[in-house]
C-alpha atoms as a PDB file:
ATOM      1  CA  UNK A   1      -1.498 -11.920 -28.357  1.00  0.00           C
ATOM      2  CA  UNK A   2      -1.735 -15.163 -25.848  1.00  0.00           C
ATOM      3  CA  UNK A   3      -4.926 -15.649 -24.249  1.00  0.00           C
ATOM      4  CA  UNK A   4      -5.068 -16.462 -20.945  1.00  0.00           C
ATOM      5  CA  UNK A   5      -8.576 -18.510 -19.694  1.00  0.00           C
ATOM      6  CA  UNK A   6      -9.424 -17.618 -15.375  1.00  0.00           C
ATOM      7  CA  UNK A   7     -11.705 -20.184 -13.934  1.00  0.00           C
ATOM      8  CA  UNK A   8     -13.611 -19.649 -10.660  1.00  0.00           C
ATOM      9  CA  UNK A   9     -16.425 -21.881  -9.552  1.00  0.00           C
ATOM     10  CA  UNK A  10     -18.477 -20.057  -6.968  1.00  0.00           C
ATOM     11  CA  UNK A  11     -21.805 -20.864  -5.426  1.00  0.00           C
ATOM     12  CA  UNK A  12     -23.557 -17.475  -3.982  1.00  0.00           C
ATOM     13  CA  UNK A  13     -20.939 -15.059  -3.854  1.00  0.00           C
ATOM     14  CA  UNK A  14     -23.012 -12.071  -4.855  1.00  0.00           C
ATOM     15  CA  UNK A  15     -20.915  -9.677  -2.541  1.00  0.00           C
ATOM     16  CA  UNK A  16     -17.685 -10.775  -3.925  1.00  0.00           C
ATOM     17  CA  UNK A  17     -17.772 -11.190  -7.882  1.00  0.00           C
ATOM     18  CA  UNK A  18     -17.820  -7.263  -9.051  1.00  0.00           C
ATOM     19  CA  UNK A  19     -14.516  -6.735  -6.694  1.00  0.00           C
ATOM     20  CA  UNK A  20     -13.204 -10.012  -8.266  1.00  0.00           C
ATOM     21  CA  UNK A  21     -13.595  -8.952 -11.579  1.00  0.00           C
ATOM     22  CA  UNK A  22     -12.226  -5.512 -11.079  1.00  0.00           C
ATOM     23  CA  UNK A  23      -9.157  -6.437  -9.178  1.00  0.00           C
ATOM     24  CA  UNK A  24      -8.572  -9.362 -12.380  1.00  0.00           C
ATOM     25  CA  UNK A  25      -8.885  -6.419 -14.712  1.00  0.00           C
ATOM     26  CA  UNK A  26      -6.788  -4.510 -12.780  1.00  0.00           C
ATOM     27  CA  UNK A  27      -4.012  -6.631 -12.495  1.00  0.00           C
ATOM     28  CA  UNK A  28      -3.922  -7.859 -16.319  1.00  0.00           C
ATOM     29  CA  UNK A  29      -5.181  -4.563 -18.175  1.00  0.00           C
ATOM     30  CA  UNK A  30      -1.591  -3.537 -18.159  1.00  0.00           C
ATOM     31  CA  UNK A  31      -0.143  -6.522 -20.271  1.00  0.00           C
ATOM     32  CA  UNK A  32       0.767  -6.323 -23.809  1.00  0.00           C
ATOM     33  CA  UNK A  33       1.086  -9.960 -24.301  1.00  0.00           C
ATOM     34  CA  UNK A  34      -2.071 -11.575 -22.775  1.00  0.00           C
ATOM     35  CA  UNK A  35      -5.739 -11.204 -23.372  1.00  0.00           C
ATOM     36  CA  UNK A  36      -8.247 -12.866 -20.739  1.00  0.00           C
ATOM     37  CA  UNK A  37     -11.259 -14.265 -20.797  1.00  0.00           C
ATOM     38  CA  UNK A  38     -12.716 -15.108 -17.317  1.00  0.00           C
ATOM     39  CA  UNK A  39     -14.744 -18.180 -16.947  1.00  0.00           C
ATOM     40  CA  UNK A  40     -17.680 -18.288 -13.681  1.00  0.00           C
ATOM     41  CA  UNK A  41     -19.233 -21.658 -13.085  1.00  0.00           C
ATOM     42  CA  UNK A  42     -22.164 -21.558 -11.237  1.00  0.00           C
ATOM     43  CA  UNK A  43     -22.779 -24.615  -9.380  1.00  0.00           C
ATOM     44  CA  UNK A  44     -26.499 -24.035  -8.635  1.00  0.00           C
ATOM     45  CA  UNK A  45     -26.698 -19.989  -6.775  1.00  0.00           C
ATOM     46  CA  UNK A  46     -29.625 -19.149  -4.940  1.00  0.00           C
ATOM     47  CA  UNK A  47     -28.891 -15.451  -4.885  1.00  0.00           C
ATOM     48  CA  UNK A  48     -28.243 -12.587  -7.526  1.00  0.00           C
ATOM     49  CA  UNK A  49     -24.738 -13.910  -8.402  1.00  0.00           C
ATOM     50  CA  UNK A  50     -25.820 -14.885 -12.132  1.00  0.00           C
ATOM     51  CA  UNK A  51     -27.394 -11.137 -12.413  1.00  0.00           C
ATOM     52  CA  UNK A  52     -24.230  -9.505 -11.591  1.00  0.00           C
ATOM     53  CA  UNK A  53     -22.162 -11.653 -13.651  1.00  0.00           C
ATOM     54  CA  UNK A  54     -24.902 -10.859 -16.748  1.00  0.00           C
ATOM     55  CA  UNK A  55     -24.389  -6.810 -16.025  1.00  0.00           C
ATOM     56  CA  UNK A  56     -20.591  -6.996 -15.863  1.00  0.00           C
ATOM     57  CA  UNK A  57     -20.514  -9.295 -19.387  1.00  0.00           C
ATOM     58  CA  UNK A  58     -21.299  -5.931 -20.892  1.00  0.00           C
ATOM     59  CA  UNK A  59     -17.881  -4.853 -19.838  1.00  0.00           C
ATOM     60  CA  UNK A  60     -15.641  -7.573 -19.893  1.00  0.00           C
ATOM     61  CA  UNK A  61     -15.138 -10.859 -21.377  1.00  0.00           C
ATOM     62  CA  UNK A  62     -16.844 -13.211 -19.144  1.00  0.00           C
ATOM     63  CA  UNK A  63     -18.717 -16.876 -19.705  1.00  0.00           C
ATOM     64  CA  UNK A  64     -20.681 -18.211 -17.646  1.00  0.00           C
ATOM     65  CA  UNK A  65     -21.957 -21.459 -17.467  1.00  0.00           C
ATOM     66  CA  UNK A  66     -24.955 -22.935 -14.906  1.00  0.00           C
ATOM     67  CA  UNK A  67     -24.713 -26.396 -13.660  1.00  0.00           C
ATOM     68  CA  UNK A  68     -28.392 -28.219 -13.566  1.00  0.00           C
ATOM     69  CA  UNK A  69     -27.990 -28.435  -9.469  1.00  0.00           C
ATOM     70  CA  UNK A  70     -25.363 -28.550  -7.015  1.00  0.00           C
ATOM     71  CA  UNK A  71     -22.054 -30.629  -7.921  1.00  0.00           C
ATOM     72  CA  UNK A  72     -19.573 -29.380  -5.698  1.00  0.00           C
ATOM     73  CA  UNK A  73     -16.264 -27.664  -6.587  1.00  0.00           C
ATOM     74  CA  UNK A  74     -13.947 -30.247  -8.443  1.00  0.00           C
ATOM     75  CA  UNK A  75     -16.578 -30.621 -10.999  1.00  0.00           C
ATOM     76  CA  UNK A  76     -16.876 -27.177 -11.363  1.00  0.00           C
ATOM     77  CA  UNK A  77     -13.511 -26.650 -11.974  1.00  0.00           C
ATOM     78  CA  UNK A  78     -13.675 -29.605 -14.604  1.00  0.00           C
ATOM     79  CA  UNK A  79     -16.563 -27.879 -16.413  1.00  0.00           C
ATOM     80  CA  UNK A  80     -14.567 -24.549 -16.349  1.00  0.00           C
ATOM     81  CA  UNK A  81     -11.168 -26.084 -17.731  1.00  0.00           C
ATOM     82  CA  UNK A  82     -12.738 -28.411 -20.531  1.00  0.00           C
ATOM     83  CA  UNK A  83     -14.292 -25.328 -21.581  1.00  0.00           C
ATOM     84  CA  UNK A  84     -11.493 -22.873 -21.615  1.00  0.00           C
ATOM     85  CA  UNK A  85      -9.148 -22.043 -24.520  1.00  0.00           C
ATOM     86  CA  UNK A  86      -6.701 -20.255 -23.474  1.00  0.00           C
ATOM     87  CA  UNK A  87      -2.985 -21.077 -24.094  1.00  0.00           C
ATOM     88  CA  UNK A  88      -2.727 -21.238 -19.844  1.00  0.00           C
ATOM     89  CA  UNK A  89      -5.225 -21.523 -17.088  1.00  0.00           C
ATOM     90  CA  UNK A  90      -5.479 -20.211 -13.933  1.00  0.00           C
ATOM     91  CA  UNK A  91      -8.150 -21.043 -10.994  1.00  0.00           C
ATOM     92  CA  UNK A  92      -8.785 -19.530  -7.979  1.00  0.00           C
ATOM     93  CA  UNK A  93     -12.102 -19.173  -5.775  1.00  0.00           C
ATOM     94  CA  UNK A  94     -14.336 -15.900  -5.535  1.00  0.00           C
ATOM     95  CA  UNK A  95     -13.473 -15.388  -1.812  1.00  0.00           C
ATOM     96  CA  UNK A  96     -11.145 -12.675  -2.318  1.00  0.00           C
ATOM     97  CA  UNK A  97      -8.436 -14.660  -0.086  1.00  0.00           C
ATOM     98  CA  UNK A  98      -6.560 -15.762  -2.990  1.00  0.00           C
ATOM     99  CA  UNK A  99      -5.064 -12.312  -4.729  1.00  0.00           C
ATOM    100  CA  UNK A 100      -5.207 -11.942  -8.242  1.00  0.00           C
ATOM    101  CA  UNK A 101      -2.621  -9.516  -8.629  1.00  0.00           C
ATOM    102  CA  UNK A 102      -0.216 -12.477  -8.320  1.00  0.00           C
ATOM    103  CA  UNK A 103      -1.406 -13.586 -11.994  1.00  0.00           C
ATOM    104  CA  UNK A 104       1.195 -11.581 -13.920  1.00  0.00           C
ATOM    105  CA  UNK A 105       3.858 -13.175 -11.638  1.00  0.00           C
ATOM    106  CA  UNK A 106       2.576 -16.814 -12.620  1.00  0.00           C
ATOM    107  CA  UNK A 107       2.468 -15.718 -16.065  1.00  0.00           C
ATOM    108  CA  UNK A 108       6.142 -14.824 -15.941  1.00  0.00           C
ATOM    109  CA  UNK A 109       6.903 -18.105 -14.630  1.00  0.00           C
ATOM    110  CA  UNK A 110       5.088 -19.658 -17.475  1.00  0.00           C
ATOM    111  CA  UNK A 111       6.657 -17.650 -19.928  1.00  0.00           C
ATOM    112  CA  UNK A 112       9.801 -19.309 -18.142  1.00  0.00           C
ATOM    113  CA  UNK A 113       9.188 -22.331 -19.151  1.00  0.00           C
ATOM    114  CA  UNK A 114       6.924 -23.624 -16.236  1.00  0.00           C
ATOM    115  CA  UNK A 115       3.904 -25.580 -16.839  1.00  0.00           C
ATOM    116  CA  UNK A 116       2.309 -25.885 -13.438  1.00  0.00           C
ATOM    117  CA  UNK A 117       2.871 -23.092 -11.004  1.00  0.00           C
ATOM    118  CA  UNK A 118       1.390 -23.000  -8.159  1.00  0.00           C
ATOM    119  CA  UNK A 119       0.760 -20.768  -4.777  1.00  0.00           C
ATOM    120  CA  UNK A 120       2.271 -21.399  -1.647  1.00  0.00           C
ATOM    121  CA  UNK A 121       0.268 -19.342   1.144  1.00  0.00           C
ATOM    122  CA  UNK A 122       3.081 -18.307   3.680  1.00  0.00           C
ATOM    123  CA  UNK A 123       0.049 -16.953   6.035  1.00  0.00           C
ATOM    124  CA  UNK A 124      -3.503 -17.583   6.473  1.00  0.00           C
ATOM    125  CA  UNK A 125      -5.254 -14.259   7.559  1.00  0.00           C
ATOM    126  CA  UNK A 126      -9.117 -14.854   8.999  1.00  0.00           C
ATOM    127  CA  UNK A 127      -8.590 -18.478   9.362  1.00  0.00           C
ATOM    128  CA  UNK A 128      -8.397 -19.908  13.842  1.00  0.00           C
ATOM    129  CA  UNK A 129      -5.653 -21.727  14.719  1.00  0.00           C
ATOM    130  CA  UNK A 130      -7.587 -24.588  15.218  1.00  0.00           C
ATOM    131  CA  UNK A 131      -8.555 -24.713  11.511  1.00  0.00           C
ATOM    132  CA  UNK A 132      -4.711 -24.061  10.608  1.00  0.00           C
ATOM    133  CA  UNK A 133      -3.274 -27.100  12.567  1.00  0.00           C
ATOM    134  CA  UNK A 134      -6.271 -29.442  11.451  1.00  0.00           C
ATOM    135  CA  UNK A 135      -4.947 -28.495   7.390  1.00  0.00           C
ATOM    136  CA  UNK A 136      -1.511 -29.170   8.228  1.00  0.00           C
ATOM    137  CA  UNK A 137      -1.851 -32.837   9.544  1.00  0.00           C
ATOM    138  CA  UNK A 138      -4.097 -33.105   6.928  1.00  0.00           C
ATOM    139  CA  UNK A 139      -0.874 -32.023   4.036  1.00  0.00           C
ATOM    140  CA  UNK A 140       1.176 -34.234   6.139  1.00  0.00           C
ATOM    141  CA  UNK A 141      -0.815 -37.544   5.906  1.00  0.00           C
ATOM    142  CA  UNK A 142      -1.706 -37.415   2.247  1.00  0.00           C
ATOM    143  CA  UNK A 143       2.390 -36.488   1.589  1.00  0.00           C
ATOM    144  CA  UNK A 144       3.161 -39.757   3.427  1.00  0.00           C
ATOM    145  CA  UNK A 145       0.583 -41.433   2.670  1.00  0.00           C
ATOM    146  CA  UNK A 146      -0.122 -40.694  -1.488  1.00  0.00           C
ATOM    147  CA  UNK A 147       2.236 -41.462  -3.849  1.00  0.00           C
ATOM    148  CA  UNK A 148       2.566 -37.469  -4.829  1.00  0.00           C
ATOM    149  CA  UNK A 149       4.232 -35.016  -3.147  1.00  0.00           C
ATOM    150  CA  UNK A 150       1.360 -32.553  -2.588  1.00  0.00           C
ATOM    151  CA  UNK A 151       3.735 -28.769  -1.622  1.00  0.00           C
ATOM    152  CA  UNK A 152       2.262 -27.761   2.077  1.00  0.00           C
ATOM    153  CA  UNK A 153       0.019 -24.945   1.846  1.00  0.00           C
ATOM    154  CA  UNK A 154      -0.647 -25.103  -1.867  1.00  0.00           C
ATOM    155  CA  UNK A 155      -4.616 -25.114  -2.736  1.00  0.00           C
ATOM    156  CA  UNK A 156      -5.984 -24.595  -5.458  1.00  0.00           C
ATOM    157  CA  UNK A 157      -4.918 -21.513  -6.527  1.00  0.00           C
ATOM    158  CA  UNK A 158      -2.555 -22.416  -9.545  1.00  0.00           C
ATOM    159  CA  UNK A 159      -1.509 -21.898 -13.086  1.00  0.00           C
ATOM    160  CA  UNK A 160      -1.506 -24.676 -15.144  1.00  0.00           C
ATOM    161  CA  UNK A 161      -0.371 -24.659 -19.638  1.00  0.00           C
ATOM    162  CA  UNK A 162      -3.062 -25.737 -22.010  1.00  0.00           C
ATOM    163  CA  UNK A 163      -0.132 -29.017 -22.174  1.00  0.00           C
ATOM    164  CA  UNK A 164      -1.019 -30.032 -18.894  1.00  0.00           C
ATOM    165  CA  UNK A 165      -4.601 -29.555 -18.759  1.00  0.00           C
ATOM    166  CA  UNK A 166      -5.066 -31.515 -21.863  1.00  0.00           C
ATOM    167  CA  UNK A 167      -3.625 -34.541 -19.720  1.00  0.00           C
ATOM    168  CA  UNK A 168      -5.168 -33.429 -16.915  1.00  0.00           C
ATOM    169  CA  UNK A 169      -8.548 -33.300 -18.509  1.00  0.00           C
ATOM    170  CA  UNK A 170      -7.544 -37.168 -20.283  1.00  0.00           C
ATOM    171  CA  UNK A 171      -7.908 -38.762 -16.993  1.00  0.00           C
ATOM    172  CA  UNK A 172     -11.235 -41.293 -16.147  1.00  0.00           C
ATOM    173  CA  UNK A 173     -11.651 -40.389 -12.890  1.00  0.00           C
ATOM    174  CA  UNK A 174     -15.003 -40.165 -11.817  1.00  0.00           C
ATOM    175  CA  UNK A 175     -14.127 -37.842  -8.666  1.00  0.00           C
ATOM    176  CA  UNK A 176     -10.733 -36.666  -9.572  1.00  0.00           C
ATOM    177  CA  UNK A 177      -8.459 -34.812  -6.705  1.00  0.00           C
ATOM    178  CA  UNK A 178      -7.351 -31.808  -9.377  1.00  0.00           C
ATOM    179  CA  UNK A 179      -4.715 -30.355  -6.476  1.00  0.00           C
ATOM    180  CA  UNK A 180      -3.022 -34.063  -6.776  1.00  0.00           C
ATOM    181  CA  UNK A 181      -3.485 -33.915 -10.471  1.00  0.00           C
ATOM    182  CA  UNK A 182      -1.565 -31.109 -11.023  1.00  0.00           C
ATOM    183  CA  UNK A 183       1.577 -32.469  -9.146  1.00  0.00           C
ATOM    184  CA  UNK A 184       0.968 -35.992 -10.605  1.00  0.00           C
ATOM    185  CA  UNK A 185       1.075 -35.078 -14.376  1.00  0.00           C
ATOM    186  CA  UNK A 186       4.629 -33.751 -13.756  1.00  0.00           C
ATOM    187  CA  UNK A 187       6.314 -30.990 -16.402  1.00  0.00           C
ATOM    188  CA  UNK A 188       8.079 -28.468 -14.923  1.00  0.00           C
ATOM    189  CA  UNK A 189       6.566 -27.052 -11.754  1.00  0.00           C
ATOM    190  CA  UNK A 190       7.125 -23.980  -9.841  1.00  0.00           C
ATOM    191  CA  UNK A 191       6.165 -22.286  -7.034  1.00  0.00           C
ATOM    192  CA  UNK A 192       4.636 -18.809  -5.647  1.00  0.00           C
ATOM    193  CA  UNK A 193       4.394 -17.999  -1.850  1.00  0.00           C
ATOM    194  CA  UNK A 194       1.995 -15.087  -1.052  1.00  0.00           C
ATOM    195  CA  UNK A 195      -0.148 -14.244   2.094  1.00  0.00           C
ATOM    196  CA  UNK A 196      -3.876 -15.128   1.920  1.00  0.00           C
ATOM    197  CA  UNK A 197      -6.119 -12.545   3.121  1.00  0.00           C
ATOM    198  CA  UNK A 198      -9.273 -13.012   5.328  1.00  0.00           C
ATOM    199  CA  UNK A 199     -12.789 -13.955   2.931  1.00  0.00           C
ATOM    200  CA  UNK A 200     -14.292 -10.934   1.654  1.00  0.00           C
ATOM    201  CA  UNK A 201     -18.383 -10.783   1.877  1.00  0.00           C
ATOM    202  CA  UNK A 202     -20.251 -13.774   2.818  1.00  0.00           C
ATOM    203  CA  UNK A 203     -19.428 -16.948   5.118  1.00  0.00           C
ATOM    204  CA  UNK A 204     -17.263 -19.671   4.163  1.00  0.00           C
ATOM    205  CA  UNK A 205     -18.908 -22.473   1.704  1.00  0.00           C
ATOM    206  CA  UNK A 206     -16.345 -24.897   3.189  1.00  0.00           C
ATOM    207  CA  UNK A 207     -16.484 -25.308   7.523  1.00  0.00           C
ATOM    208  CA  UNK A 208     -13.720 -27.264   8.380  1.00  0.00           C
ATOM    209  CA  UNK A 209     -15.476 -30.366   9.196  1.00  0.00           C
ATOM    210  CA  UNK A 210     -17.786 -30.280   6.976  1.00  0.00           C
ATOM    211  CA  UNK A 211     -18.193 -32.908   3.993  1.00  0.00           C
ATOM    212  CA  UNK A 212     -16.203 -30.780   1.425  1.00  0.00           C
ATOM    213  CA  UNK A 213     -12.779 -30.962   3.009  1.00  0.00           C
ATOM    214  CA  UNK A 214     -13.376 -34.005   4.242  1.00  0.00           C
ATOM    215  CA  UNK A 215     -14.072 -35.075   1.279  1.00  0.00           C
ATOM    216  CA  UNK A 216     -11.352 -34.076  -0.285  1.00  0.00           C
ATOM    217  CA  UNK A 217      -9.039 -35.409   2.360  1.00  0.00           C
ATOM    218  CA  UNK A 218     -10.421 -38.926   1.564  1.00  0.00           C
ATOM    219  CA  UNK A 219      -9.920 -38.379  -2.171  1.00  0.00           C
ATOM    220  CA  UNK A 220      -6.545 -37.034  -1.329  1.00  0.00           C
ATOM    221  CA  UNK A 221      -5.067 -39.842   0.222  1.00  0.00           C
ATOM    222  CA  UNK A 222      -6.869 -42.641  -2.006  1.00  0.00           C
ATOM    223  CA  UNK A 223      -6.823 -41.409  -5.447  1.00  0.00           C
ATOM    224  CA  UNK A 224      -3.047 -41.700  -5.639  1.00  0.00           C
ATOM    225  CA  UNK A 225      -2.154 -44.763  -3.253  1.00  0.00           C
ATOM    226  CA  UNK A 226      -3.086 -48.441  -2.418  1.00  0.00           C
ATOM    227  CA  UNK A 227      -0.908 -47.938   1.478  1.00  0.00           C
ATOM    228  CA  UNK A 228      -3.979 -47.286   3.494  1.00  0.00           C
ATOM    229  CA  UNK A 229      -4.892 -50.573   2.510  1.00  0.00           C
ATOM    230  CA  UNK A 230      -1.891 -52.179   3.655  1.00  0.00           C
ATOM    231  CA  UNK A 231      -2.767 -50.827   7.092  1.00  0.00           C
ATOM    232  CA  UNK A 232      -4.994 -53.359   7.459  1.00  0.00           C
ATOM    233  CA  UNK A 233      -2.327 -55.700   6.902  1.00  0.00           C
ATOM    234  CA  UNK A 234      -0.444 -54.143   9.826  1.00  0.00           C
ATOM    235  CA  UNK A 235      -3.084 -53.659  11.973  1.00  0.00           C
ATOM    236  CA  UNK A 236      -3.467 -58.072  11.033  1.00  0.00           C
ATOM    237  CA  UNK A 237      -0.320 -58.593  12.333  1.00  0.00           C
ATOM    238  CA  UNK A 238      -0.437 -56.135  15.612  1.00  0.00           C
ATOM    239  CA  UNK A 239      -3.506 -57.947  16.670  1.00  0.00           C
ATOM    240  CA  UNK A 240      -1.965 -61.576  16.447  1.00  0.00           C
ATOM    241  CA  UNK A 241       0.952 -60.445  18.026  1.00  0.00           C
ATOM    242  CA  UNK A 242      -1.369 -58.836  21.291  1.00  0.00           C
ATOM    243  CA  UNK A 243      -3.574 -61.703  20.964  1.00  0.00           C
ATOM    244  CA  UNK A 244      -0.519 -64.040  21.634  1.00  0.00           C
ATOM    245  CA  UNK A 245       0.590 -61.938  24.464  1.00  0.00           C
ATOM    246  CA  UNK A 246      -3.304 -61.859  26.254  1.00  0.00           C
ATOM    247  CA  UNK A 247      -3.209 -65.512  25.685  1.00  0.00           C
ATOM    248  CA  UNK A 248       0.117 -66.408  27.453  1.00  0.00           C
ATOM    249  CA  UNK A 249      -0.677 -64.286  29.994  1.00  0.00           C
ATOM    250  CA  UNK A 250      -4.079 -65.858  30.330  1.00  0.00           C
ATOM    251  CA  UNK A 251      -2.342 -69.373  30.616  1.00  0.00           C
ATOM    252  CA  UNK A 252       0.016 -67.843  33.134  1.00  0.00           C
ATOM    253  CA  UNK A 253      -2.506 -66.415  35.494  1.00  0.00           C
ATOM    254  CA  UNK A 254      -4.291 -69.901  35.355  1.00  0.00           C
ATOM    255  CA  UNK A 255      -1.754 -72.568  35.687  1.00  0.00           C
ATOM    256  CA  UNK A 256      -0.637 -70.506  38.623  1.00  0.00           C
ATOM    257  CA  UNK A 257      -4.198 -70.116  40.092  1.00  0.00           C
ATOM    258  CA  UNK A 258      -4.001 -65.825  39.818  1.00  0.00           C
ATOM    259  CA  UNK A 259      -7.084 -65.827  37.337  1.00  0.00           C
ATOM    260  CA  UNK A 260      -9.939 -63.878  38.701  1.00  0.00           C
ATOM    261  CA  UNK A 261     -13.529 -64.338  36.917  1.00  0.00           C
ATOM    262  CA  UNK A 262     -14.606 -61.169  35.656  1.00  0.00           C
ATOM    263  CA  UNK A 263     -15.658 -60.186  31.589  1.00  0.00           C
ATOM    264  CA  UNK A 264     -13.223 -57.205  32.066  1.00  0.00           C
ATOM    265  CA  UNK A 265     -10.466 -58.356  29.915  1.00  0.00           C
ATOM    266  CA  UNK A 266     -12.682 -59.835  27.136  1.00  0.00           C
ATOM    267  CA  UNK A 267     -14.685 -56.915  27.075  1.00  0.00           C
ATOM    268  CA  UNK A 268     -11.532 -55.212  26.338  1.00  0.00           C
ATOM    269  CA  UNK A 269     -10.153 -57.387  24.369  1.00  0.00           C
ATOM    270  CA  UNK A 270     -13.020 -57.655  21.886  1.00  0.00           C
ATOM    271  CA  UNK A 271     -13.682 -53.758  21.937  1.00  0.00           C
ATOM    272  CA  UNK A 272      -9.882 -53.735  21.071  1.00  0.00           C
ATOM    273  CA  UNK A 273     -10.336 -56.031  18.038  1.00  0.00           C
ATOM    274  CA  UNK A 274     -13.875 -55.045  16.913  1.00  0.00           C
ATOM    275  CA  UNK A 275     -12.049 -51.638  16.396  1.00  0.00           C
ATOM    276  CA  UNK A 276      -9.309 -52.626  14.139  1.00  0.00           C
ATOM    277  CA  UNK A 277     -11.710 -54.891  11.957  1.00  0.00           C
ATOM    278  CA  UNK A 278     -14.474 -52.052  11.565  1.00  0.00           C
ATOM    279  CA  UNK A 279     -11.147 -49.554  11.049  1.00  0.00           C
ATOM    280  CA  UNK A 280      -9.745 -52.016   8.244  1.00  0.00           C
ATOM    281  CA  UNK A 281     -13.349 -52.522   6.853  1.00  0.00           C
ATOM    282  CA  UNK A 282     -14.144 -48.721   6.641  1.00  0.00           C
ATOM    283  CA  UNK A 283     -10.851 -48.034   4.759  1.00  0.00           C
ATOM    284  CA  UNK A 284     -11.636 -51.303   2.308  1.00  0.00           C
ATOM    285  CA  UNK A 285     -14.929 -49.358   2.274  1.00  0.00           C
ATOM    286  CA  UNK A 286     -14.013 -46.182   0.814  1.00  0.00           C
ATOM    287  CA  UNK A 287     -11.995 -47.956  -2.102  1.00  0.00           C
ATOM    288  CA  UNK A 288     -15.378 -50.011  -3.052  1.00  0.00           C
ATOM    289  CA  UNK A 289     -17.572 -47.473  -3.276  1.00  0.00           C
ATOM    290  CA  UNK A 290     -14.435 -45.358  -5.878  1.00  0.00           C
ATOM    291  CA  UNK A 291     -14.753 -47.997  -7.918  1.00  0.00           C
ATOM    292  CA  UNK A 292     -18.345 -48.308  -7.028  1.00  0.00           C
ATOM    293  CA  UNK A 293     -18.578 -44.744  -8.494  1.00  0.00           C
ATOM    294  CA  UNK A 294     -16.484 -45.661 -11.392  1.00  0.00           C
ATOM    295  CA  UNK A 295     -17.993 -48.461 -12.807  1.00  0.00           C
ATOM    296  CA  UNK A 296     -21.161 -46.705 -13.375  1.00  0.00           C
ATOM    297  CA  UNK A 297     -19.858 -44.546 -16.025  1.00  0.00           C
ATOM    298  CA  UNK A 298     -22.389 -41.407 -15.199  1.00  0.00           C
ATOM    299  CA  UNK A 299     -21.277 -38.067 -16.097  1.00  0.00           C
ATOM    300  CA  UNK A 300     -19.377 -35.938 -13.420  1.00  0.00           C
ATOM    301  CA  UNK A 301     -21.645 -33.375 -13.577  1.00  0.00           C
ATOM    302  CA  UNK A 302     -24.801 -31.419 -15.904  1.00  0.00           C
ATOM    303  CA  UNK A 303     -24.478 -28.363 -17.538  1.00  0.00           C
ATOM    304  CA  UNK A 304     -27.729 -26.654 -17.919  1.00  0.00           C
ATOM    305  CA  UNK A 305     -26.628 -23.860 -20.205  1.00  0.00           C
ATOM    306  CA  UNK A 306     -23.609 -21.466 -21.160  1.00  0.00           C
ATOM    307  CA  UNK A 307     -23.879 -17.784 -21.545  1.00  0.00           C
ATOM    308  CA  UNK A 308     -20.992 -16.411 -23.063  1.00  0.00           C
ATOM    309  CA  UNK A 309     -19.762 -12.977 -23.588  1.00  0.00           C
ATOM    310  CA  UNK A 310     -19.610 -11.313 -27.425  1.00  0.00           C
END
């Protein structure tokens, strides 16, 4: 029998985990060829999460392991995958808006001969429209923008073989993107659409502007392409070609004696530039401080113990 390793990372979801496990239960109890272990990082809870994951070890195979303090979610999943041993590995969060009753259908496409399969939400229940138009520029600029073809509407909900997470799990990034990951090691991919429901208990961990998706937006776009730095380039080349046009019309207005004195149009004119240099400089920016955070060579993240199940 294959065994079949589910990661979540979670921080204070204590009115979401028992339903979690249940419905993962549920929807693999039935199998005859998989076994499952379910993996729960904890990336530093404040609230009775770790208690209810203890009581429910009794019942079903579950490991958790406790970060040292808070790390965020991509090292989370990192510590959950490099610790898994199953033959496949899926992820999902502990919201409840990801369903695991698609699992057995992933696990059919794996059995298929798919390595990375991966959800497609076709709806967003719970989620403003606001929110939904923001994510979907968002897809949109890393697509044309990264050097991977990122599927619209796929997060992190996925499936990936123990072949692809061993070359996922090879890579030196210091802050990996893992969605881009799992398009950019290639194998055979498939895809999954499903509806994702509104969050169970609790309030979101991630507020749309809020340094996690922004975050990730950043590491998105960057991790897999050197093009925003060519905008600089561009933006080099737009501003000699409106500088030459201020300053023939500057010689124009003087040689036939239209100037009027006034600090309007250099005001403008060095707002307009003092932009694009501090634009360019911010985007050089974020590249120095990645390799800033790679060249120190610290660990992505502290486990402070690992409780695992019988």
């Amino acid at each position: 029998m294959k065994l079949l390793s589910v990661v979540f990372s979670f921080r204070n979801e204590e009115g979401n985990i028992q339903k979690l496990v249940e419905r993962v239960h549920g929807s693999l109890k039935n199998s005859s060829d998989w076994k499952y272990e379910l993996i729960f990082v904890n990336d530093d809870s404040t609230d009775k999460s770790e208690d209810i994951l203890l009581k429910l070890q009794k019942d079903y195979p579950i490991k958790i392991i406790n970060m040292s303090r808070n790390f965020g979610v991509d090292p989370c999943v990192l510590a959950g995958f490099r610790h898994a041993t199953g033959e496949a590995v899926v992820y999902l969060h502990t919201d409840l808006q990801d369903p695991p009753e698609l699992i057995p259908d992933m696990l059919k496409k794996y059995e298929e001969g798919f390595d990375v399969v991966h959800t497609i939400r076709t709806k967003r229940k719970g989620e403003g429209k606001f929110r939904m138009f923001v994510t979907k520029i968002a897809y949109y600029l890393i697509n044309i923008l990264s050097d991977i073809n990122l599927p619209i509407e796929a997060g992190d909900y996925k499936l990936i073989s123990k072949k692809a997470l061993e070359k996922i799990l090879n890579q030196k990034e210091f802050r990996p993107y893992v969605r881009g990951l799992s398009v950019w090691v290639g194998f055979k991919q498939a895809y999954l659409n499903y509806e994702r429901q509104a969050r169970g208990a609790g309030e979101s961990k991630m507020p749309l502007l809020s340094a996690g998706p922004i975050t990730d937006f950043i590491n998105g776009i960057t991790s897999y392409s050197l093009k925003p730095l060519y905008i600089g380039i561009f933006f080099g080349f737009f501003s000699i070609f409106v500088s030459v046009i201020l300053i023939i019309y500057a010689l124009f207005l003087k040689f036939n004696d239209l100037a009027i004195p006034g600090a309007t149009s250099i005001i403008i004119a060095i707002s307009f530039f003092s932009g694009i240099l501090l634009f360019t400089l911010g985007i050089m920016g974020i590249y120095l401080a990645r390799i800033f955070e790679q060249t120190k060579g610290r660990d992505q993240y502290v486990i402070k113990e690992i409780k695992d199940y019988k």
